[in-house]
N, C-alpha and C. Protein backbone atom coordinates (compact mmCIF):
# COMPACT_ATOMS: atom_id res chain seq x y z
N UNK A 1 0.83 -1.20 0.00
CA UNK A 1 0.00 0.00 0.00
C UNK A 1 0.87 1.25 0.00
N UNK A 2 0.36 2.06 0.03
CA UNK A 2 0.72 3.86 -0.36
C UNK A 2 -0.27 4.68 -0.04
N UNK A 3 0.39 5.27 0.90
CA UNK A 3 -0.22 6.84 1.72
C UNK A 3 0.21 7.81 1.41
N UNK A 4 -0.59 8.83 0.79
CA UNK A 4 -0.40 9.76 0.37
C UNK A 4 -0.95 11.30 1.08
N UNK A 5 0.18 12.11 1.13
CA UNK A 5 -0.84 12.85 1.85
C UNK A 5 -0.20 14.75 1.60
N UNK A 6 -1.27 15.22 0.57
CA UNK A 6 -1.30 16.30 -0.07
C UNK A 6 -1.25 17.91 1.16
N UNK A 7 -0.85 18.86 0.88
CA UNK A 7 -0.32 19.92 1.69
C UNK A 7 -0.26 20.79 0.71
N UNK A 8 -0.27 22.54 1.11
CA UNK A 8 -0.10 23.69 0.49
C UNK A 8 -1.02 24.30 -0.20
N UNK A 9 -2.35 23.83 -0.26
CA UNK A 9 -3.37 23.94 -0.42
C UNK A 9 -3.60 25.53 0.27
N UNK A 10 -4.46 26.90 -0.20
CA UNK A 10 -5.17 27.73 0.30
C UNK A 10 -5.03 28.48 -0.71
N UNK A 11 -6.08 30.22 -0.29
CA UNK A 11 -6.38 31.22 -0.71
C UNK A 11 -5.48 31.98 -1.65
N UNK A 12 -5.53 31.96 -2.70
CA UNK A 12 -4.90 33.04 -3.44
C UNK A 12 -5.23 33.85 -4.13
N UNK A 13 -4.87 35.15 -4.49
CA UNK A 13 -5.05 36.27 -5.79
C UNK A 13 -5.06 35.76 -7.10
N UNK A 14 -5.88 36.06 -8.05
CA UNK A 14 -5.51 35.92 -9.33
C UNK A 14 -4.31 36.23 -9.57
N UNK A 15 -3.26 35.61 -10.35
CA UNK A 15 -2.20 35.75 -11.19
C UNK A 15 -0.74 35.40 -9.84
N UNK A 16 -1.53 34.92 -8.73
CA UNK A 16 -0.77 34.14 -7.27
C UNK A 16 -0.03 33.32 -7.95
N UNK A 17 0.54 32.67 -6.82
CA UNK A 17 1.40 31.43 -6.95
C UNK A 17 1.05 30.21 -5.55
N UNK A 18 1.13 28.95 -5.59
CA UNK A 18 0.96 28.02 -4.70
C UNK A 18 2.17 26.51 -5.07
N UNK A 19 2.81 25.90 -4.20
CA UNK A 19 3.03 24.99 -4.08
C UNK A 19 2.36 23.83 -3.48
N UNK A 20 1.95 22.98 -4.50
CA UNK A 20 1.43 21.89 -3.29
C UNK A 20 2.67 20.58 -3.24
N UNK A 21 2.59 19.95 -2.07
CA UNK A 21 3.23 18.52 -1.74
C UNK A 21 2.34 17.59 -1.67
N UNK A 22 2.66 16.73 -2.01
CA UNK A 22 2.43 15.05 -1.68
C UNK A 22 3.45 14.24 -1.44
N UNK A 23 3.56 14.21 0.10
CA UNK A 23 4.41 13.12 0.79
C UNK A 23 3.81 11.54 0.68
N UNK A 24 4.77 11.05 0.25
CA UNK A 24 4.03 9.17 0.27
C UNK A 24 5.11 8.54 1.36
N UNK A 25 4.53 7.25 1.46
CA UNK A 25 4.48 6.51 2.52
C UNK A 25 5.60 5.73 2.40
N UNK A 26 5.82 5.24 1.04
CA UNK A 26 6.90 4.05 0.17
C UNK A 26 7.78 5.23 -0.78
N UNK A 27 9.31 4.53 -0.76
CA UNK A 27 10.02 5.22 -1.61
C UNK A 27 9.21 5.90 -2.91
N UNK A 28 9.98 7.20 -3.10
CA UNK A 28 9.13 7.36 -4.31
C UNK A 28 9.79 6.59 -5.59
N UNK A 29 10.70 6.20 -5.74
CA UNK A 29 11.36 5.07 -6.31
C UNK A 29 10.71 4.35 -6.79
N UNK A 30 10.11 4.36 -6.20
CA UNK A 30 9.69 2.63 -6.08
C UNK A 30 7.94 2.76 -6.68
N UNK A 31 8.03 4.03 -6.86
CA UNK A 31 6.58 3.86 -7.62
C UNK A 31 6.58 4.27 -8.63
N UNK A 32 5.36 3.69 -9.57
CA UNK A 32 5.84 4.48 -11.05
C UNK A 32 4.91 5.66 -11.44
N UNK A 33 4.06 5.70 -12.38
CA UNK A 33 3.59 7.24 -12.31
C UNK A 33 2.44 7.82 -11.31
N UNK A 34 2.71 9.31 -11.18
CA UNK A 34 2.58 10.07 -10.03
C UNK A 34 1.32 11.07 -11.02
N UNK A 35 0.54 11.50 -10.16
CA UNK A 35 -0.12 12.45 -10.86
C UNK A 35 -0.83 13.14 -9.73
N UNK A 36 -1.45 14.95 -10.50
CA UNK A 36 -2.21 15.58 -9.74
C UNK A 36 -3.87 15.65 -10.66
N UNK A 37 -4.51 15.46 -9.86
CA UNK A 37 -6.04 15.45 -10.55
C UNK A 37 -6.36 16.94 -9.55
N UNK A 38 -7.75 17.66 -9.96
CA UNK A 38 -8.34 18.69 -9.64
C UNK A 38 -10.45 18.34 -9.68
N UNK A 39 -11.22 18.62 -8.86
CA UNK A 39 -12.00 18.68 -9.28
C UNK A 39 -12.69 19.77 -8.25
N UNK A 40 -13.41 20.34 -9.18
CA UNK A 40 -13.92 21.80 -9.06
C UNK A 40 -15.68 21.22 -8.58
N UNK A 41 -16.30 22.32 -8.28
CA UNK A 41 -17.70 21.70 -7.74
C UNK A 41 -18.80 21.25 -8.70
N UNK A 42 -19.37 20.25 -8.58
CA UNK A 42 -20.46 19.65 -10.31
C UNK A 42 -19.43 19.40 -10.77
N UNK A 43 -18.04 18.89 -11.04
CA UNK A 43 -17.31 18.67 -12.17
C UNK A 43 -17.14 17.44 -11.71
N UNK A 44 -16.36 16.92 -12.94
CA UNK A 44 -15.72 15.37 -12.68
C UNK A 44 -14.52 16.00 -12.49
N UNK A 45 -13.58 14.31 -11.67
CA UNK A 45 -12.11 15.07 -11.38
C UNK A 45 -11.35 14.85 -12.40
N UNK A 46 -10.60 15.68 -12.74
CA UNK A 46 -9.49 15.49 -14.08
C UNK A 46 -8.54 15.54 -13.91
N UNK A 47 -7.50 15.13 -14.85
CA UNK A 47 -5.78 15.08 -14.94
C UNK A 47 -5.48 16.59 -14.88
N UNK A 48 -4.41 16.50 -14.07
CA UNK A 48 -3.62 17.97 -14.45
C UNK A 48 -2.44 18.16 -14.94
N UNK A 49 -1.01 16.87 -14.21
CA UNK A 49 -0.19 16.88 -14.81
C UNK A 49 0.21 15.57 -14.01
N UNK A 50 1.15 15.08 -14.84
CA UNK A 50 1.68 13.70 -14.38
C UNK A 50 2.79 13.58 -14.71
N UNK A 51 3.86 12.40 -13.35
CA UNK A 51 5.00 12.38 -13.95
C UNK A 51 5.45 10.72 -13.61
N UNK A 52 6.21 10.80 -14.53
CA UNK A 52 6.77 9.15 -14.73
C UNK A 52 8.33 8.98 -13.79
N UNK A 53 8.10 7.54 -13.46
CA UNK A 53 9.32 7.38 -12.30
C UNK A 53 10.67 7.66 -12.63
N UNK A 54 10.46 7.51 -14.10
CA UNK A 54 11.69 8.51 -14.72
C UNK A 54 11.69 9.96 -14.73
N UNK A 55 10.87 10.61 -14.44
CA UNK A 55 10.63 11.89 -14.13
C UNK A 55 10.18 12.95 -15.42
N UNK A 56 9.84 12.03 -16.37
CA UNK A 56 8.89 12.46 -17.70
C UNK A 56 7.49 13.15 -17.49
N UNK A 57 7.73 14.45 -17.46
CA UNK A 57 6.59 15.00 -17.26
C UNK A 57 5.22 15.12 -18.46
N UNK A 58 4.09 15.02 -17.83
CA UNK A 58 2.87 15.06 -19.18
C UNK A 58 1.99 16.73 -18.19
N UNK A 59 1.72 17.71 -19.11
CA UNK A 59 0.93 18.36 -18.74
C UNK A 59 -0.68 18.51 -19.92
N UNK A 60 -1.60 19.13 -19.22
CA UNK A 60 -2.69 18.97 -19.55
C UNK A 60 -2.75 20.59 -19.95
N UNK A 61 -3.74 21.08 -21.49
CA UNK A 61 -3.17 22.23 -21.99
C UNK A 61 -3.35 23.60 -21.02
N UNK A 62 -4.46 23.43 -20.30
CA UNK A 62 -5.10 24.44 -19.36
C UNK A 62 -4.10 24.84 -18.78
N UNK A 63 -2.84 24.16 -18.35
CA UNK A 63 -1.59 24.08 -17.68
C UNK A 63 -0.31 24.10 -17.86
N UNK A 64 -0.69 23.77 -18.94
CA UNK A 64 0.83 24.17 -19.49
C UNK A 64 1.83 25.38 -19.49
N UNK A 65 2.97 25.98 -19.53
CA UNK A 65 3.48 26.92 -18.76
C UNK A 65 3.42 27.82 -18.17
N UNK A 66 2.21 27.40 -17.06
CA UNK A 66 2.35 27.61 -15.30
C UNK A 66 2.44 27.06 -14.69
N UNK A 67 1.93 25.93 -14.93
CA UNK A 67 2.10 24.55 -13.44
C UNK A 67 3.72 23.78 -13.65
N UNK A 68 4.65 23.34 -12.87
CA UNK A 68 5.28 22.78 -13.11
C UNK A 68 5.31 21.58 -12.40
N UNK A 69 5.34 20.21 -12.33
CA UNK A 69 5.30 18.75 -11.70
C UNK A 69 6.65 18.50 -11.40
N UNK A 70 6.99 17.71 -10.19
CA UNK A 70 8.54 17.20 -10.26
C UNK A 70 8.04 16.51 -8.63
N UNK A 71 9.31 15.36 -8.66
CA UNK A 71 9.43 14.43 -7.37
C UNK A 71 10.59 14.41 -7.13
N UNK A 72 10.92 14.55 -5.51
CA UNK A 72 11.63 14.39 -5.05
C UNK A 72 12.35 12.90 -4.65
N UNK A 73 13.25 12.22 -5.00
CA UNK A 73 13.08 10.84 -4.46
C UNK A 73 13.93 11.25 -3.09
N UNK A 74 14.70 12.19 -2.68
CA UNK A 74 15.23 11.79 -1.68
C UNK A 74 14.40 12.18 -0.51
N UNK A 75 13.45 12.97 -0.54
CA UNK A 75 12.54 13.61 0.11
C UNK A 75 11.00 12.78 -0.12
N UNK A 76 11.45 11.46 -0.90
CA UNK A 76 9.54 11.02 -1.06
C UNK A 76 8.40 11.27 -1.25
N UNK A 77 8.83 12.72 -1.71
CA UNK A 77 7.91 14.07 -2.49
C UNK A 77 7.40 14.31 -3.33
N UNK A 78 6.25 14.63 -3.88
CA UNK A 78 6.17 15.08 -5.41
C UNK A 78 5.09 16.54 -4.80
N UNK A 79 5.62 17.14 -6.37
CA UNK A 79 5.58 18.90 -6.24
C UNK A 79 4.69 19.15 -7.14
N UNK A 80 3.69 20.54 -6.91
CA UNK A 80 3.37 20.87 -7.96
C UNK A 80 3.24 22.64 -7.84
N UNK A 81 4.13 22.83 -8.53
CA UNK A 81 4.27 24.30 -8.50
C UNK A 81 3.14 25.10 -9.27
N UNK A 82 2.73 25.91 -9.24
CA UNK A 82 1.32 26.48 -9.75
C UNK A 82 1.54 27.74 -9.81
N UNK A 83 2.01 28.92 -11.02
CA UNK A 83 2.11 29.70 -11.05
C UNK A 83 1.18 30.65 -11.89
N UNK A 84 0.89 31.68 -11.92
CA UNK A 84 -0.34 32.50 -12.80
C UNK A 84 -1.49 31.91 -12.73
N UNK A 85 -2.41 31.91 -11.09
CA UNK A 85 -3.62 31.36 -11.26
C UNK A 85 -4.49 31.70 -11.21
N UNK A 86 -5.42 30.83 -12.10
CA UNK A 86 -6.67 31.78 -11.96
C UNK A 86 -7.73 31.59 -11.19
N UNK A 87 -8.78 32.32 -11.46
CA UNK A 87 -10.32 31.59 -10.54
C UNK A 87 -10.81 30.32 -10.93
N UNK A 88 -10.39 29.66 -12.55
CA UNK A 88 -10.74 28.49 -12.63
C UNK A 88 -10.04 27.71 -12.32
N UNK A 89 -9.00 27.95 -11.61
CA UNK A 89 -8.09 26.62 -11.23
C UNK A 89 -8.18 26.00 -9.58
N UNK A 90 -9.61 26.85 -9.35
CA UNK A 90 -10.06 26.84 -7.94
C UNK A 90 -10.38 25.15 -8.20
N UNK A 91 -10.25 24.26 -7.14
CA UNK A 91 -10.65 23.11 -6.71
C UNK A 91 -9.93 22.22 -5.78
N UNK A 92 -10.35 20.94 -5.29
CA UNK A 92 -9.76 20.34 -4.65
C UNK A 92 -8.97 19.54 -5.58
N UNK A 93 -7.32 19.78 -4.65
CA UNK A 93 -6.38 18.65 -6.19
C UNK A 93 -5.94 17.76 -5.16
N UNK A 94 -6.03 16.70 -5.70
CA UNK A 94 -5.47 15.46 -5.17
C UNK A 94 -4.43 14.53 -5.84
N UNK A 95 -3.37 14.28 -5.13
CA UNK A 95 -2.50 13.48 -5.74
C UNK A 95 -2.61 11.62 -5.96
N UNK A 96 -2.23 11.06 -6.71
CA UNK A 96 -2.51 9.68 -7.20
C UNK A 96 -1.05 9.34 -7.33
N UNK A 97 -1.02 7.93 -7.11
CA UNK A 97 0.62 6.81 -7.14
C UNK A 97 -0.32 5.73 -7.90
N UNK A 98 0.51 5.09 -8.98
CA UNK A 98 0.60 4.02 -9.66
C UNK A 98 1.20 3.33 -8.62
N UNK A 99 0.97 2.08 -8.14
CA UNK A 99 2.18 0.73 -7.30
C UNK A 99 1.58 -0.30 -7.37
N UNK A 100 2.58 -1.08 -8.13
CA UNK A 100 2.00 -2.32 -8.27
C UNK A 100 0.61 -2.81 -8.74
N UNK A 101 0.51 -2.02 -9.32
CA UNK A 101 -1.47 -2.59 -9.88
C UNK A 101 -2.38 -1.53 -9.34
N UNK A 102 -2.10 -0.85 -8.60
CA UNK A 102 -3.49 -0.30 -8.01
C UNK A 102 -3.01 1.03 -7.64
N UNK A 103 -4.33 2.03 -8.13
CA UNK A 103 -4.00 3.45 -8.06
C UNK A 103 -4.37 3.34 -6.52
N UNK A 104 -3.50 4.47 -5.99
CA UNK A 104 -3.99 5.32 -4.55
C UNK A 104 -3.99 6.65 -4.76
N UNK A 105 -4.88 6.91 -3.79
CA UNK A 105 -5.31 8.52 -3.52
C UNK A 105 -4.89 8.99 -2.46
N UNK A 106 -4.77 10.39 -2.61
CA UNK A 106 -4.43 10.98 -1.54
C UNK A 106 -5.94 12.19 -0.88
N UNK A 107 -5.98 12.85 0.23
CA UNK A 107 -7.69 13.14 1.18
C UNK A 107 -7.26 14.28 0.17
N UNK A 108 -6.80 15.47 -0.19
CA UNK A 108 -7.30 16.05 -1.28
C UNK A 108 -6.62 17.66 -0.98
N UNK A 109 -6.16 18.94 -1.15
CA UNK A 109 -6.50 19.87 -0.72
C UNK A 109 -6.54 20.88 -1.26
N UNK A 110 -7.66 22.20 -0.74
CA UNK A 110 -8.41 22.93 -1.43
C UNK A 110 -7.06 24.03 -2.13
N UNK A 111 -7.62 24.19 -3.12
CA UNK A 111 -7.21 25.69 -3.43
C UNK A 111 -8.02 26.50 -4.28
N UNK A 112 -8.27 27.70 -3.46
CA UNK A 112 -9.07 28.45 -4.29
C UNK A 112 -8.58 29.98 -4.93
N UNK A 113 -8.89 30.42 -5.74
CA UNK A 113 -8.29 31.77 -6.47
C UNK A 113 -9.51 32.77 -6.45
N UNK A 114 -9.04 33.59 -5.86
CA UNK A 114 -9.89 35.10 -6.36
C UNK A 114 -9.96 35.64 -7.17
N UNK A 115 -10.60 36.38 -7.61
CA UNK A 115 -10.38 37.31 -8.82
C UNK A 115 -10.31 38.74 -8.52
């Protein structure tokens, strides 16, 4: 199994900045792809950006150069830097681990943008 557990989550200005973390439980090594999902209220949750245990990043276009993805392996970390945001990027994002067969989730945390 894999515990995941998301941080950096809160309030920001339009055109703000936020870092979130997801600390896991098991080397990050040792798992293979990592991702951040978002889901906003009435929405389904969606991909935002994902990265491979090789550290191959995939972003989603809404996101593309502002958000940046990256893991730490010595720190068991994965990052998601979030720069120029807006009011639609308000939602709860939650991080996901590929291991061994079965996705895990992480409880989720908010971020919302003002305008």
């Amino acid at each position: 199994q894999v515990q995941l557990v998301e941080s950096g989550g809160g309030l920001v200005q339009a055109g703000g900045s936020l870092r979130l973390s997801c600390a896991t439980s098991r080397r990050i090594s040792s798992i293979n792809t990592m991702g951040w999902y978002r889901q906003a209220p009435g929405k389904q949750r969606e991909l935002v950006a994902s990265i491979t245990s090789s550290g191959s990043p995939y972003y989603r276009d809404f996101v593309k150069g502002r958000f940046i993805i990256s893991r730490d392996n010595t720190l068991n970390t994965m990052y998601l830097q979030m720069n120029s945001l807006k009011p639609e990027d308000t939602a709860v994002y939650y991080c996901k681990a590929e291991y061994s067969g079965f996705n895990y989730w992480g409880q989720g945390t908010q971020v919302t943008v003002s305008s």
